[in-house]
Each structure stands twice: as structure tokens, then as C-alpha cells.
C-alpha atoms as a PDB file:
ATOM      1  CA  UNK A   1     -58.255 -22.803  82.504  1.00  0.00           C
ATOM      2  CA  UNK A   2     -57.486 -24.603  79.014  1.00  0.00           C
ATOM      3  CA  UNK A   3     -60.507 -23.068  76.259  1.00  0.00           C
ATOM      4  CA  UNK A   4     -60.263 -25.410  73.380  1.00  0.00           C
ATOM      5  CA  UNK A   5     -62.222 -22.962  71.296  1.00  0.00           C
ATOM      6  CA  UNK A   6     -60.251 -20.689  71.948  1.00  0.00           C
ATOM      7  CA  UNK A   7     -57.053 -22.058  71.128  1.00  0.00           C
ATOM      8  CA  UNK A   8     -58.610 -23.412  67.524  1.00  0.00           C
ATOM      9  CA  UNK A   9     -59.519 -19.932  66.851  1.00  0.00           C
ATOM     10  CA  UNK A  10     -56.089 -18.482  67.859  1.00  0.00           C
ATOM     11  CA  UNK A  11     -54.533 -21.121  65.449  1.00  0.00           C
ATOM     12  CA  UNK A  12     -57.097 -20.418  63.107  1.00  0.00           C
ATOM     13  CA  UNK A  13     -56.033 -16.963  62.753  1.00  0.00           C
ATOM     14  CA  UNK A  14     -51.957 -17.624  63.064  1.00  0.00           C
ATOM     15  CA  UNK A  15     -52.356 -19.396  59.900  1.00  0.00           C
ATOM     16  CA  UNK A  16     -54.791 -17.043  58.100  1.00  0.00           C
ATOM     17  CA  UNK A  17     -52.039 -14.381  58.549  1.00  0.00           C
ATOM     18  CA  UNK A  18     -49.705 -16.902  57.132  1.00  0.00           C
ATOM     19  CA  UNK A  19     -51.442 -17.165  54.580  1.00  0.00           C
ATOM     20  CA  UNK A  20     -51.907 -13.852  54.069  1.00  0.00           C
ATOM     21  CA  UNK A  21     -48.086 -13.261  53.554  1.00  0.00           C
ATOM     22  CA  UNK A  22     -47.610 -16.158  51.244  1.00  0.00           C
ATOM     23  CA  UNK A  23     -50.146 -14.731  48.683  1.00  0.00           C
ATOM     24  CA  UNK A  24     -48.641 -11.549  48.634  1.00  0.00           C
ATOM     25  CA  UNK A  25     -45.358 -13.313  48.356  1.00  0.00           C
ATOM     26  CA  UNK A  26     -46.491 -15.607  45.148  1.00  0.00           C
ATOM     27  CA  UNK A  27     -47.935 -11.821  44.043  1.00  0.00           C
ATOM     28  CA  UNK A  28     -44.647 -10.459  44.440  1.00  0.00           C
ATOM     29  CA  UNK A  29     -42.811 -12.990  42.751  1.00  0.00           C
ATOM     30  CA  UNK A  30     -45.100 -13.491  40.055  1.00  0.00           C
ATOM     31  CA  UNK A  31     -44.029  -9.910  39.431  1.00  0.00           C
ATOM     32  CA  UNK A  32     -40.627 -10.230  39.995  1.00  0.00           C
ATOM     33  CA  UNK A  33     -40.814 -13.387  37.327  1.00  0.00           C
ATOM     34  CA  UNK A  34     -42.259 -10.850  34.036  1.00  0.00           C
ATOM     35  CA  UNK A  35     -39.918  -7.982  34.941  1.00  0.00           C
ATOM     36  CA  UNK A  36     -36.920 -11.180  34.629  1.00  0.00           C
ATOM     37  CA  UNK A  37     -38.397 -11.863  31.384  1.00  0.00           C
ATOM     38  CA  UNK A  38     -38.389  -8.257  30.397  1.00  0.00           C
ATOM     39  CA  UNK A  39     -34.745  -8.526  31.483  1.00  0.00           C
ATOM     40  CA  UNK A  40     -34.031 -11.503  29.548  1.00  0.00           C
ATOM     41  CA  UNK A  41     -35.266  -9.978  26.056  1.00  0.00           C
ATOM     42  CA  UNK A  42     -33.262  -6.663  26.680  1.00  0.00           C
ATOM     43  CA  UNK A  43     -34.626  -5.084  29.090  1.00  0.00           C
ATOM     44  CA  UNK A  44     -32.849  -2.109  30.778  1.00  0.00           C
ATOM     45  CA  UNK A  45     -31.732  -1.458  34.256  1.00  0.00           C
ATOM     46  CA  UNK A  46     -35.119  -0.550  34.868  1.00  0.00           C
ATOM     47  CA  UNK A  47     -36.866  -3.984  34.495  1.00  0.00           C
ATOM     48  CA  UNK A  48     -33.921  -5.279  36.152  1.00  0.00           C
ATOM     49  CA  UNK A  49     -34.619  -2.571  39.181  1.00  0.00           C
ATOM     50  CA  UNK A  50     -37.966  -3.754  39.471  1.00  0.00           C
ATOM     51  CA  UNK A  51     -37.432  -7.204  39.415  1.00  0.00           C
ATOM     52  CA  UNK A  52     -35.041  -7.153  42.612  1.00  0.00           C
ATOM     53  CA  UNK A  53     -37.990  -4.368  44.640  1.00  0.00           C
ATOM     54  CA  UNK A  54     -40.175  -7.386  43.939  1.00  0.00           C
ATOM     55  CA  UNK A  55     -37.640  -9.851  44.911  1.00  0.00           C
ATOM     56  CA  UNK A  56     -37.023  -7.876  48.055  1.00  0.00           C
ATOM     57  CA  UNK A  57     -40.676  -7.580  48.665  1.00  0.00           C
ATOM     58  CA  UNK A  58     -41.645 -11.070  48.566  1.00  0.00           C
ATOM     59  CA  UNK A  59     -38.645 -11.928  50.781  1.00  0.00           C
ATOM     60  CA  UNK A  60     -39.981  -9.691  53.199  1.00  0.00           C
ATOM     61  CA  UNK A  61     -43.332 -10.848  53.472  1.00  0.00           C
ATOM     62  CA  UNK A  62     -41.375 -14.936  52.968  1.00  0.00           C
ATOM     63  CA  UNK A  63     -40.500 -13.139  56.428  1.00  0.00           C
ATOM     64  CA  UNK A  64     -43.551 -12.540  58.030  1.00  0.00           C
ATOM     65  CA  UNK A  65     -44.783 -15.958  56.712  1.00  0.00           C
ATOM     66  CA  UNK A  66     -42.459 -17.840  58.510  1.00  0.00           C
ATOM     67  CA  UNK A  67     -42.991 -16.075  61.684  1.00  0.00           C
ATOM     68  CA  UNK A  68     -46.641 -16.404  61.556  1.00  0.00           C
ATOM     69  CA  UNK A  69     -45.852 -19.985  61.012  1.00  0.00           C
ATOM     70  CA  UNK A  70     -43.687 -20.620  63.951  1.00  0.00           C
ATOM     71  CA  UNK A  71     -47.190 -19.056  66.119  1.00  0.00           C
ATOM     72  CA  UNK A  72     -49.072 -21.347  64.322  1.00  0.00           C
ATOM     73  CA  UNK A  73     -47.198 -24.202  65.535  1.00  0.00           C
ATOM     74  CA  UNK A  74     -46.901 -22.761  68.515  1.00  0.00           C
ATOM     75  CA  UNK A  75     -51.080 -22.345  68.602  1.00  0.00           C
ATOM     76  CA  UNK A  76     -50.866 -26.045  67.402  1.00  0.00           C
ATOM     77  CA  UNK A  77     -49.582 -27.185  70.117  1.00  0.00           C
ATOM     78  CA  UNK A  78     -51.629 -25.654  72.355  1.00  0.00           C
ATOM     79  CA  UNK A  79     -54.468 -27.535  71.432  1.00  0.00           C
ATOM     80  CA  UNK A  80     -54.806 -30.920  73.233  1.00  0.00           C
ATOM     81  CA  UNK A  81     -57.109 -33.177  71.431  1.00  0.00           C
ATOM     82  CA  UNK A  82     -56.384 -32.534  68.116  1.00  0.00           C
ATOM     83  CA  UNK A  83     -53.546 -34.682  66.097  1.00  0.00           C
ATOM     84  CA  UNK A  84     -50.114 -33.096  65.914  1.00  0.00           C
ATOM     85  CA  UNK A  85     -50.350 -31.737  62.695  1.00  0.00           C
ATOM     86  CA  UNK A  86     -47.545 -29.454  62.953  1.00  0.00           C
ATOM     87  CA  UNK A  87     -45.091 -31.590  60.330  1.00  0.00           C
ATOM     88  CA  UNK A  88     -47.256 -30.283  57.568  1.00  0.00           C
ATOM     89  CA  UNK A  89     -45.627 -27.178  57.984  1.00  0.00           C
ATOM     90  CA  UNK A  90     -42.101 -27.638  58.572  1.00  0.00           C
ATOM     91  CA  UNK A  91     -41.199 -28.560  55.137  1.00  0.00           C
ATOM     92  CA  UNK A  92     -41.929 -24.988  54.769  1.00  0.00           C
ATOM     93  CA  UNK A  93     -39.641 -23.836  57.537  1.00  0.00           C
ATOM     94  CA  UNK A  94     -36.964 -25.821  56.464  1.00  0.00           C
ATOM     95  CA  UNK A  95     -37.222 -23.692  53.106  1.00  0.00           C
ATOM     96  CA  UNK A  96     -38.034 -20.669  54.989  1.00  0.00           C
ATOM     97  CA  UNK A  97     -34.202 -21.283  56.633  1.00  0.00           C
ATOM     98  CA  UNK A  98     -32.591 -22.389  53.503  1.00  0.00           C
ATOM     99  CA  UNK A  99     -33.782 -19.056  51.567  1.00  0.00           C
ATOM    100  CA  UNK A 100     -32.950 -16.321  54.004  1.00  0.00           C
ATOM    101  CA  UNK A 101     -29.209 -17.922  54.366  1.00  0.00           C
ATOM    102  CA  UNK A 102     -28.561 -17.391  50.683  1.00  0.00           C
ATOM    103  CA  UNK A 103     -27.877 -13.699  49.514  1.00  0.00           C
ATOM    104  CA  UNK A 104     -31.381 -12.710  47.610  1.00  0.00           C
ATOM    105  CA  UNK A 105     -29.078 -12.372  44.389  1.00  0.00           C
ATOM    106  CA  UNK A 106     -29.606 -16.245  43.816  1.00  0.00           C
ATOM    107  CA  UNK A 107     -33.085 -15.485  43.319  1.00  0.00           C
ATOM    108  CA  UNK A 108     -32.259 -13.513  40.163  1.00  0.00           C
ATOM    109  CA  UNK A 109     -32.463 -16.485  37.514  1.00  0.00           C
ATOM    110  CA  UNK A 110     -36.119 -17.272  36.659  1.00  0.00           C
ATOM    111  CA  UNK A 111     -35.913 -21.100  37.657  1.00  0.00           C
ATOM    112  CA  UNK A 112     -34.653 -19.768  40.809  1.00  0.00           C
ATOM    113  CA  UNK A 113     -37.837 -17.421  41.106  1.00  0.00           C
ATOM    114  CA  UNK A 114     -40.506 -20.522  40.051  1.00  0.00           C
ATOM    115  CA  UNK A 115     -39.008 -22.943  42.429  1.00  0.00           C
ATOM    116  CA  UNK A 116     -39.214 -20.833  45.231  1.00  0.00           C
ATOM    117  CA  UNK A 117     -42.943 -20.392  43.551  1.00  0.00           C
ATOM    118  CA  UNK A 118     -43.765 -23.994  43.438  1.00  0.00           C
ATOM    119  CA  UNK A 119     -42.867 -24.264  47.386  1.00  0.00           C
ATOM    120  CA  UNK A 120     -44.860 -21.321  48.485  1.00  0.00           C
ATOM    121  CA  UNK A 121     -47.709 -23.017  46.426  1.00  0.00           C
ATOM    122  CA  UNK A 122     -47.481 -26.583  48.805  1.00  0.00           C
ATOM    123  CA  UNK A 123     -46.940 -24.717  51.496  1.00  0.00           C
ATOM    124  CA  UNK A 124     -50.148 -22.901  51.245  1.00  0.00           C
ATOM    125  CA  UNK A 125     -52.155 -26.231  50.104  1.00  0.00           C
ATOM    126  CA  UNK A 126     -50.607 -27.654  53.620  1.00  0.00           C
ATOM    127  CA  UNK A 127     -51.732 -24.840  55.473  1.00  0.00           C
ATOM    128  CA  UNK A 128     -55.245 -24.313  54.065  1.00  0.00           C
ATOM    129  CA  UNK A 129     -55.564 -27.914  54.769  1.00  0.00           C
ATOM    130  CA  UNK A 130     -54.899 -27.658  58.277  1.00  0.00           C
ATOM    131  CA  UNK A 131     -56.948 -24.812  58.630  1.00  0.00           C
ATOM    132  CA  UNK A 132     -60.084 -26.889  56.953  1.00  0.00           C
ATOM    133  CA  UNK A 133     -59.002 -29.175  59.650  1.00  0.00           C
ATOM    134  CA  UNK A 134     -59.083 -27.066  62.597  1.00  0.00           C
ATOM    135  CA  UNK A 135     -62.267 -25.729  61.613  1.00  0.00           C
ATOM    136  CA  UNK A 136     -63.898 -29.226  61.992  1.00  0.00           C
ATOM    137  CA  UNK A 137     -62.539 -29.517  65.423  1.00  0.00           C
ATOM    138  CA  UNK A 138     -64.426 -26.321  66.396  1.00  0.00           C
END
């Protein structure tokens, strides 16, 4: 038997977790970006050590985001009477695709780092939207 509540609170919580994991991506690359700068002004292979843990890091939770995307368009779908408001994610999927194909070493020159910043930023203004959305349907 179909609980609309039910499913709104499922998707509710897919993309809480997905935003979890994209904050402690930005976190992670904010990180990554002042150890590059520490780089940049001479910094040893230590700065240059942590800047690719953080790198790695955020990739990893980039990772988790993307799954916990997918269920929230998944949980998306499952909702009837709401409007399909899963495009407002798949610009985000689309990057999510395009930066695990490329070897993380691309991510080692700061613009690199901020882009990937600025898209993790709409992302997460998409998805908090939704989510305000969602909750109005409850």
C-alpha cells in the first residue's frame, strides 16, 4: 500500500545524507585549497602531502554524495503527486561522472579545486531547495 508520508520522509532523509557528504566535501576541499597555497609559496612535500589526503578525502565523500543522490532520485520518484523534481539534481551527477573519470591529480591546481567548489555549492542550493520542497508536501 503506497504511504505518501512515508516516501517524503524517506526522500527527506536520502538527501539530508547527501547533504551531509557535500559539506564535508566543501570542508575537505576548503582544506585541500590552503595546504595548495602553502604549496604555491614554497611549501614542502608536506603541505603538498596534505593537500592530496584532503583531495582524496573529499573525493571520497564526492562518492557517497552521489550515491545518496541516485536514492534520492530514486525516493523521488517514488512519490506520486509531487512534480518531478529530479532534474535539479542531475547537473550534479553529470559532474559527479565527469570527476571520478579524471585521475584526482587534475584536482591539484587551485582553479581546479574552486571549480569543483563552486559546483558542490549549486548542488547543495538545489538540493536544500528540494528538500524545503518536500517538506511542504508533508
Amino acid at each position: 500500500m503506497y504511504n505518501r508520508e512515508k516516501e517524503v520522509r524517506e526522500a527527506i532523509a536520502a538527501g539530508n545524507r547527501a547533504l551531509d557528504s557535500l559539506y564535508l566535501a566543501n570542508r575537505k576541499l576548503d582544506s585541500a585549497s590552503d595546504w595548495g597555497i602553502m604549496d604555491l609559496l614554497g611549501g614542502r612535500w608536506f603541505s603538498g602531502l596534505m593537500k592530496h589526503s584532503n583531495l582524496s578525502d573529499a573525493s571520497g565523500y564526492l562518492y557517497q554524495a552521489k550515491q545518496e543522490i541516485e536514492r534520492f532520485r530514486s525516493e523521488l520518484g517514488d512519490i506520486r503527486d509531487i512534480p518531478d523534481m529530479r532534474d535539479e539534481i542531475d547537473d550534479f551527477l553529470t559532474f559527479a561522472d565527469f570527476f571520478f573519470d579524471g585521475p584526482l591529480a587534475d584536482l591539484i591546481v587551485q582553479s581546479r579545486i574552486h571549480e569543483t567548489r563552486r559546483r558542490i555549492d549549486n548542488t547543495i542550493s538545489s538540493l536544500e531547495r528540494v528538500i524545503r520542497e518536500l517538506r511542504n508536501y508533508q
